[in-house]
Structures are given as C-alpha cells and as structure tokens.
C-alpha atoms as a PDB file:
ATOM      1  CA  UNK A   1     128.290 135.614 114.723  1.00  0.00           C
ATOM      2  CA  UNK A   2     127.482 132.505 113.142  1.00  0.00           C
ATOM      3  CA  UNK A   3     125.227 131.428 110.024  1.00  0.00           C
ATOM      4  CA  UNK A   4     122.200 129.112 111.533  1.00  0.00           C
ATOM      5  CA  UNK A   5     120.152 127.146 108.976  1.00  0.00           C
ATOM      6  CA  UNK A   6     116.609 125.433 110.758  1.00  0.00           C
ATOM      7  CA  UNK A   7     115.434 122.989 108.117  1.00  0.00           C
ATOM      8  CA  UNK A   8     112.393 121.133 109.322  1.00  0.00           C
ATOM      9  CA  UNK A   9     109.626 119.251 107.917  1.00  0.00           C
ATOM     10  CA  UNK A  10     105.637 119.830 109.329  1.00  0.00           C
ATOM     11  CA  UNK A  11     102.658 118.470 107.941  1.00  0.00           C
ATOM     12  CA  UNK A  12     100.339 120.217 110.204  1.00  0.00           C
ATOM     13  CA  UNK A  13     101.956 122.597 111.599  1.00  0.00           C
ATOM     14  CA  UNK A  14     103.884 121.713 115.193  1.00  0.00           C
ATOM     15  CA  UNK A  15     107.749 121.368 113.721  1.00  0.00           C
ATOM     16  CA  UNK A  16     106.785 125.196 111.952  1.00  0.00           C
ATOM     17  CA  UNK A  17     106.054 126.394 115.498  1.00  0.00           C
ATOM     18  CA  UNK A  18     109.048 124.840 117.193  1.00  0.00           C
ATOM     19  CA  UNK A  19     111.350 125.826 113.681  1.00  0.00           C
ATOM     20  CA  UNK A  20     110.523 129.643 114.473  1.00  0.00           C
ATOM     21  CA  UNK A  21     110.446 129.369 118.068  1.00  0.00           C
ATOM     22  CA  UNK A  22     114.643 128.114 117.340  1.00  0.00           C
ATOM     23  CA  UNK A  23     115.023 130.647 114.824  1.00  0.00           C
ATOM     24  CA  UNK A  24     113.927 133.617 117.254  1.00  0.00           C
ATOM     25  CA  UNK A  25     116.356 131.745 119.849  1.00  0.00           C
ATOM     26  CA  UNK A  26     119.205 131.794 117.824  1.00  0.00           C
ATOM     27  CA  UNK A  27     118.589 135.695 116.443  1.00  0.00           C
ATOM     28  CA  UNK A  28     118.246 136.597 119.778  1.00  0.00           C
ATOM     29  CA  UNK A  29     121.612 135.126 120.575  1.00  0.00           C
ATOM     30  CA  UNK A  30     123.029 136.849 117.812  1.00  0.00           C
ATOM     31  CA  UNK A  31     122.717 134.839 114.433  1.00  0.00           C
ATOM     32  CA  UNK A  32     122.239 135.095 110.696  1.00  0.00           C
ATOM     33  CA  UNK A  33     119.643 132.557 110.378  1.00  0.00           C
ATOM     34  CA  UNK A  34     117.506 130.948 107.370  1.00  0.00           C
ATOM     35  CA  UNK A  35     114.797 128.790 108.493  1.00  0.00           C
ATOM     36  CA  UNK A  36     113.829 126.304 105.501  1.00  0.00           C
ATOM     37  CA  UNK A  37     111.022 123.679 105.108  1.00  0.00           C
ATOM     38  CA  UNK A  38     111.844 120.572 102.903  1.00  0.00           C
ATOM     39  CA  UNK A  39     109.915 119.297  99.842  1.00  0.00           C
ATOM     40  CA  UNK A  40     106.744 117.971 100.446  1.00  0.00           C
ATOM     41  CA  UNK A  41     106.575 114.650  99.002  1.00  0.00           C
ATOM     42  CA  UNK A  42     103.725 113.024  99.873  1.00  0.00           C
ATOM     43  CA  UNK A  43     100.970 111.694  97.352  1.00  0.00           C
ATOM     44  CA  UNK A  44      98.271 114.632  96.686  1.00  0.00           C
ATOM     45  CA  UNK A  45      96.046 112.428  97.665  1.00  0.00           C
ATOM     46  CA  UNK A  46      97.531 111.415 101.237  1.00  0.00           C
ATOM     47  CA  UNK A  47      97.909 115.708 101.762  1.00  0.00           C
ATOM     48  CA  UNK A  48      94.169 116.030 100.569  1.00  0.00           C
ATOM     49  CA  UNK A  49      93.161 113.194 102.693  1.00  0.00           C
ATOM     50  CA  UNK A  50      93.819 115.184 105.923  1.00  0.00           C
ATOM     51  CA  UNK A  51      92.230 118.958 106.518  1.00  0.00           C
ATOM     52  CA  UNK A  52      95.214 120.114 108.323  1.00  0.00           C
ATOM     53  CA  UNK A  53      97.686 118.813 106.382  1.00  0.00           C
ATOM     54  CA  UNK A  54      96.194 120.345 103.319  1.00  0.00           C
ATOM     55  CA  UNK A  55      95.751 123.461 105.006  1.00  0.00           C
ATOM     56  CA  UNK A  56      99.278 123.785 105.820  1.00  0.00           C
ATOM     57  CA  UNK A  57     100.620 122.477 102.612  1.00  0.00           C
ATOM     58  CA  UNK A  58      98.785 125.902 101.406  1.00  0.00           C
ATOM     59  CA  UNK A  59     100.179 128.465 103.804  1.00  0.00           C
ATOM     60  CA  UNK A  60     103.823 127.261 103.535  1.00  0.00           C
ATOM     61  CA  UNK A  61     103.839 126.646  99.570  1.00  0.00           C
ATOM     62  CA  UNK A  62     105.742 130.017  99.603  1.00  0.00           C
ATOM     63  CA  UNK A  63     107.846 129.198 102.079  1.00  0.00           C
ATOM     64  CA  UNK A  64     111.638 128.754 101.235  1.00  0.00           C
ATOM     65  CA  UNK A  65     112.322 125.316 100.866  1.00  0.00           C
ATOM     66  CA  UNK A  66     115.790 123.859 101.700  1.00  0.00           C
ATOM     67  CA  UNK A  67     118.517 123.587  99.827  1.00  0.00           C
ATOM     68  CA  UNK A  68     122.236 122.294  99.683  1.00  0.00           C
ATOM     69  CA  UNK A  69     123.508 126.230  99.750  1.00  0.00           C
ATOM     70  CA  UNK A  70     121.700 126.273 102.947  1.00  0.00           C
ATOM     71  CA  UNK A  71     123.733 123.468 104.119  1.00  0.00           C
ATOM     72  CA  UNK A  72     127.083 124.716 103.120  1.00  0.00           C
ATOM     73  CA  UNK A  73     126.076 128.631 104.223  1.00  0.00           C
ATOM     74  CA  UNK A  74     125.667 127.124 107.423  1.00  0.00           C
ATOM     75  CA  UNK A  75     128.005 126.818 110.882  1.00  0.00           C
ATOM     76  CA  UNK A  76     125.064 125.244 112.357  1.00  0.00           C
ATOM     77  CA  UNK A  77     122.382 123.624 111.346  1.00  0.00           C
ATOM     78  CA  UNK A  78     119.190 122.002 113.568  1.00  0.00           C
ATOM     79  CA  UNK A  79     117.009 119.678 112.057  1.00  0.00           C
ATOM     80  CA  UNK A  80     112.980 119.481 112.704  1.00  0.00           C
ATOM     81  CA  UNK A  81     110.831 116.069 112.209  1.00  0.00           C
ATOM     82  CA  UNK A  82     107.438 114.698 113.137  1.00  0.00           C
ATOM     83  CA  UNK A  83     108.644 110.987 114.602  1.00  0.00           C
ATOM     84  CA  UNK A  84     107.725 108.579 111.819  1.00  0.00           C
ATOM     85  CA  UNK A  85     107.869 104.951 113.559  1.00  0.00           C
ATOM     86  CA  UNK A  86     110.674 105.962 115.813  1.00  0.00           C
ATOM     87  CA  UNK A  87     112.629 108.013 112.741  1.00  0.00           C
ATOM     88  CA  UNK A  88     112.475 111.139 110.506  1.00  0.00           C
ATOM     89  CA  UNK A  89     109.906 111.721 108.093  1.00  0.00           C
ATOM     90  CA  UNK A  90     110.487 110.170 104.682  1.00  0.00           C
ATOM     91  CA  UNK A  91     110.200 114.134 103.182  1.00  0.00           C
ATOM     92  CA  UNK A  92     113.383 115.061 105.892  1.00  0.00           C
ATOM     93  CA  UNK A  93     115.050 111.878 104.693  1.00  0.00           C
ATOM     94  CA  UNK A  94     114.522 112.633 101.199  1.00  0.00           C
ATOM     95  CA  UNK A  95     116.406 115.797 101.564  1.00  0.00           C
ATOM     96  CA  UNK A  96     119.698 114.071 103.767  1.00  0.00           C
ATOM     97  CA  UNK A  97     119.612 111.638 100.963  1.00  0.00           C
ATOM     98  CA  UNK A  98     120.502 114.608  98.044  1.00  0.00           C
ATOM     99  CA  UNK A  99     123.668 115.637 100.366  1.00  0.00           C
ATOM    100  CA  UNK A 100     126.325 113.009  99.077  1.00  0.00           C
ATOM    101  CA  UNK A 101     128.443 115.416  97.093  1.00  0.00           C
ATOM    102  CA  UNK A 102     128.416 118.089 100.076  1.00  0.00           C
ATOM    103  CA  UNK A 103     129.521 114.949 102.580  1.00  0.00           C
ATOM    104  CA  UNK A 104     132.365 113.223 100.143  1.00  0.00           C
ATOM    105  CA  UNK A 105     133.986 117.067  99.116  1.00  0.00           C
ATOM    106  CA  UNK A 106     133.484 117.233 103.200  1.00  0.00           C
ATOM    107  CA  UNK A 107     131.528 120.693 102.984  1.00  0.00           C
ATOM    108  CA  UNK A 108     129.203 119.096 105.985  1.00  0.00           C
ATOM    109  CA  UNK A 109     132.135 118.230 108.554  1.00  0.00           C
ATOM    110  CA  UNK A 110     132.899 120.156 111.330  1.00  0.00           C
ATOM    111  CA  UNK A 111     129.429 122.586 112.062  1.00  0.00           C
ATOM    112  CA  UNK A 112     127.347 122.312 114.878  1.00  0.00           C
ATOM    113  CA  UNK A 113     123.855 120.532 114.673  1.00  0.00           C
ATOM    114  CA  UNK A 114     121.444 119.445 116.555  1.00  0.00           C
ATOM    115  CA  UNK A 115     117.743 118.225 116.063  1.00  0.00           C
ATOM    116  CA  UNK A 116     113.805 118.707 117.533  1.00  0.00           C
ATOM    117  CA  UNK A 117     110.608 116.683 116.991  1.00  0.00           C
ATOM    118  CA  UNK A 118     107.150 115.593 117.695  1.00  0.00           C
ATOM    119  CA  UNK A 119     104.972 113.006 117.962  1.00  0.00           C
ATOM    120  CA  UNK A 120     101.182 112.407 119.249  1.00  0.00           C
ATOM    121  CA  UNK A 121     102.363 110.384 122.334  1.00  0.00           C
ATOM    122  CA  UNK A 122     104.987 110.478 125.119  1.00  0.00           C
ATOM    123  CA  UNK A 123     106.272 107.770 124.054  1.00  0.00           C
ATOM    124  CA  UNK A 124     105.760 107.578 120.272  1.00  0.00           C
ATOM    125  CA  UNK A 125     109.511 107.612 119.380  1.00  0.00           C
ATOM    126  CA  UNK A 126     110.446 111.038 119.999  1.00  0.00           C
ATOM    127  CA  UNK A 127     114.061 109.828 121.420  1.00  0.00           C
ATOM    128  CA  UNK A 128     114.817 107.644 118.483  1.00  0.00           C
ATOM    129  CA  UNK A 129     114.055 110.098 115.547  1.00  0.00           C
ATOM    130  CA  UNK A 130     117.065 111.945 117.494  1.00  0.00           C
ATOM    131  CA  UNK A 131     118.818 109.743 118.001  1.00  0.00           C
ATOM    132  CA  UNK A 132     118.345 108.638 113.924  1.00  0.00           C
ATOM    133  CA  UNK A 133     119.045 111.893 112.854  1.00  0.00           C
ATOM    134  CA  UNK A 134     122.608 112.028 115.639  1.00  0.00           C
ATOM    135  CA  UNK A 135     123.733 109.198 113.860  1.00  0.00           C
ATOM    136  CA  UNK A 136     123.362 111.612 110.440  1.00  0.00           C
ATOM    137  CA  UNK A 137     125.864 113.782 111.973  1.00  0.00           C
ATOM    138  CA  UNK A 138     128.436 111.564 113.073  1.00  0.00           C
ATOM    139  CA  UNK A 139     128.807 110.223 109.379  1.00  0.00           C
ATOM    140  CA  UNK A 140     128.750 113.739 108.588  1.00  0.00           C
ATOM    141  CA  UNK A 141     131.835 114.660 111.158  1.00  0.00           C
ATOM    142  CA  UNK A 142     129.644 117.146 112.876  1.00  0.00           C
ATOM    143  CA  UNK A 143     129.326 118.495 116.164  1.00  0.00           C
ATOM    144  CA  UNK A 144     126.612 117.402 117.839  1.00  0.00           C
ATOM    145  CA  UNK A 145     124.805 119.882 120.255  1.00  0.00           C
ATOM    146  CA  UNK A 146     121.648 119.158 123.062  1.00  0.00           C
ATOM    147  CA  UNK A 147     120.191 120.934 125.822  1.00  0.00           C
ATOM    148  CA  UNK A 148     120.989 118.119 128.165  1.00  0.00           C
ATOM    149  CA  UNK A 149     119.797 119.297 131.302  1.00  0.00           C
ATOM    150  CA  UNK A 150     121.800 122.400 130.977  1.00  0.00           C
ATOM    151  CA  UNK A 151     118.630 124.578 131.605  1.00  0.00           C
ATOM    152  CA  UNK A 152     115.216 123.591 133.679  1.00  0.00           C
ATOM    153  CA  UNK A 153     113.803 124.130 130.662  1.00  0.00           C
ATOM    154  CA  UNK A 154     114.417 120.860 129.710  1.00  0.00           C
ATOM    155  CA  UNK A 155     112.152 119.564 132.412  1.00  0.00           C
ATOM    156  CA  UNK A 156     109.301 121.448 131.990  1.00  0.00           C
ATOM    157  CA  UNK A 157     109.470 120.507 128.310  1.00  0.00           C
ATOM    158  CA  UNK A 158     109.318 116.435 129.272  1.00  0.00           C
ATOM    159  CA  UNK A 159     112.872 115.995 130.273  1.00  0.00           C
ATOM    160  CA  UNK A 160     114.042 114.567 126.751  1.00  0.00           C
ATOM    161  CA  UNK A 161     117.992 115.890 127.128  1.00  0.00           C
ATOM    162  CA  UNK A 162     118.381 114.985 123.768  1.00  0.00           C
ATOM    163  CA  UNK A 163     116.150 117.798 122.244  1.00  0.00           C
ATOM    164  CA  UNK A 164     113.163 119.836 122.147  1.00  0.00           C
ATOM    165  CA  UNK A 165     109.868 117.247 121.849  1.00  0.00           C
ATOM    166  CA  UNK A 166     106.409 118.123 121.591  1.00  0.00           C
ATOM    167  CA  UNK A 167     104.079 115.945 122.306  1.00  0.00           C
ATOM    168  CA  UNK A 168     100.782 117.079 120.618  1.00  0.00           C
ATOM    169  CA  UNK A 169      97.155 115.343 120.611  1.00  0.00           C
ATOM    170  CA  UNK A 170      95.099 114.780 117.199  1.00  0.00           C
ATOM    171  CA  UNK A 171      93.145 117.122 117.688  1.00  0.00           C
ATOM    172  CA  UNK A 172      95.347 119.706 116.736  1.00  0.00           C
ATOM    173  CA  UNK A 173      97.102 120.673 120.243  1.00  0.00           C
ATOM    174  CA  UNK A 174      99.735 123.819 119.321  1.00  0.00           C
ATOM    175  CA  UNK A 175     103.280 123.034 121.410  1.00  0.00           C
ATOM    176  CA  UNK A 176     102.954 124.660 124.700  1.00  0.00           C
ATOM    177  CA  UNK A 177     104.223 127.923 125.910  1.00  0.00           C
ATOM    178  CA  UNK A 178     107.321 125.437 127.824  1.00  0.00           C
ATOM    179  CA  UNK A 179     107.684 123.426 124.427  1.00  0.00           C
ATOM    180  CA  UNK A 180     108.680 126.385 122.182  1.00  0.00           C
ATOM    181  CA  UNK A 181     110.166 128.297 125.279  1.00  0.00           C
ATOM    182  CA  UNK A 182     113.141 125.282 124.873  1.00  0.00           C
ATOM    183  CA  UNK A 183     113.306 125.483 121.400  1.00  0.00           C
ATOM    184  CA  UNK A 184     114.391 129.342 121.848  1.00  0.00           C
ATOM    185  CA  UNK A 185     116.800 128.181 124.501  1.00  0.00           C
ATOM    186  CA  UNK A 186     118.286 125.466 121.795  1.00  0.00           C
ATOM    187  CA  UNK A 187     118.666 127.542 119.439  1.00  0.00           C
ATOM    188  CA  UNK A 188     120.767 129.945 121.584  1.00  0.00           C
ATOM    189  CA  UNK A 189     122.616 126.979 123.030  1.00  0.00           C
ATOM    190  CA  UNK A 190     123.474 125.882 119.179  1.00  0.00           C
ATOM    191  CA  UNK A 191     124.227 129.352 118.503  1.00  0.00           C
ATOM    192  CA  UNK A 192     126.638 129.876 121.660  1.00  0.00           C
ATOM    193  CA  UNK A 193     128.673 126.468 120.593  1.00  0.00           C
ATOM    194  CA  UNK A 194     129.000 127.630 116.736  1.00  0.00           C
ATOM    195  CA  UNK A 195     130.523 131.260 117.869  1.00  0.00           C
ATOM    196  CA  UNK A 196     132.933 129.296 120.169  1.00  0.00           C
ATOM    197  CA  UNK A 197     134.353 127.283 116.600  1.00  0.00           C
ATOM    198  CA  UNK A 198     134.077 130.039 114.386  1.00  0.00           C
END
C-alpha cells in the first residue's frame, strides 16, 4: 500500500484535528502514513499574544515537524492550512518554499495530493487557500485528488468539493463530528488513487 505524508500547519488546534482525522482515514484504508506539522514561525510575541495559540505551540513542540524526506517518502501527500486572506499560512508557505531542489531533480512529480483547511467564516476563503495550494501541485506535476461530491459526506461537511473545510467560531469551536468524518473519507479517497499508481 502506499506511503501517505499529512503535513499541516495549526495554530490552535482545528488543522491537528482534521490532520489525524486524514491520517486514521488513510490507515484505515491501508497506508503507511507520517503525519507532520511545519515550523512554527511566528514572532514569540504574536504566539504569546493569543492563549490558545500558545497553548498549542506547547503540546505539539514534540511533534514531528516536516521535512523534505517526508516529501520524497511519500506517494501521496495532503496538505492542512488555516485560510490566511484567501491562501495558506505563511508557516505552510515557508515550508513549499524549501522544496526547489526536490521539484527541479523532479522527486515531487507524479504523487497524489490533495489539501484541507479552515477558517472562522463560511466564507472566509476556504475555496481559495485550495485552490492556492492546487496550483502548488500542478507546478509540481502532481496528481491532484478531491472528494468532489463522490460521498454525501461532502454535503454534510458544507459542500466545498474541493476539500475538507471547517468552519470554526473564535471561541474555540472543535470541527464537528461531519467535519473530521470527511477528512477520514479523504484520506481513504487519496489513499485509494495512490494504490491505483503504485
């Protein structure tokens, strides 16, 4: 079965829910998986200035953090981001911006990927950041994997066919049983389409 790499970034905690809840998806559909956080690279004093955020900085600072191996160990890989003004957090971004040498020697082409994220409102850009992070892949010569409305899962979620989006209050709403229940089913979905091309 195929190698599955989750690399996400959370600040409070959502895009850890929704990384696991892909991880257990694509386990239970038979995969090797590693599920990675990136870097946190935010200002100590931006973390601090937030409760939650610092909180969470502290239980995941033993967390593995991604890395290129995870990349290239990978046939699939989904990507997790809070929606940043319609696009992927600046600590995801930092992360795509180290993989240069993997893309030109073209250790990124042909794997599956696919992408989740979150943001406080319906319509705070949740369709964009995947969007933003499709156009990642295409560069990359991937293969680029949704849920589409392949599943009713999809609607009970909020109907985005491009990938799993939670839409979570600030005051500290957890994803919803439907939310994380389509994250499982993406990460089978992505783990389905790699075994087919391995």
């Amino acid at each position: 079965m195929p190698n599955v790499a989750v690399i996400y970034y959370s600040s409070t905690g959502t895009n850890y829910q929704m990384a696991q809840a892909v991880a257990e998806g694509a386990k239970a559909a038979g995969a090797d998986v590693r599920v990675r956080i990136v870097q946190e690279t935010a200002p100590k004093e931006a973390v601090e200035s937030r409760d939650d955020w610092k909180a969470f900085v502290e239980k995941t600072k033993d967390e593995p953090k991604a890395s290129l191996d995870d990349l290239e160990w990978a046939d699939a890989v989904v990507f997790g981001t809070p929606t940043r003004f319609g696009n992927m957090a600046a600590q995801l971004k930092a992360f795509v911006d180290t993989t240069g040498g993997l893309w030109f020697n073209g250790k990124l082409a042909n794997k599956v990927y696919a992408g989740f994220t979150s943001a406080q409102n319906p319509n705070g850009g949740q369709e964009s950041t995947l969007l933003a992070l499709y156009n990642m892949f295409y560069h990359w010569g991937g293969y680029i994997v949704t849920p589409g409305y392949t599943d009713p899962l999809t609607f009970a979620s909020g109907g985005n066919p491009y990938g799993p989006s939670v839409t979570v209050g600030s005051d500290g709403d957890d994803p919803t049983e439907a939310d994380l229940t389509h994250a499982k089913y993406l990460g089978k979905r992505v783990t389905e389409t790699a075994a087919k091309l391995t």
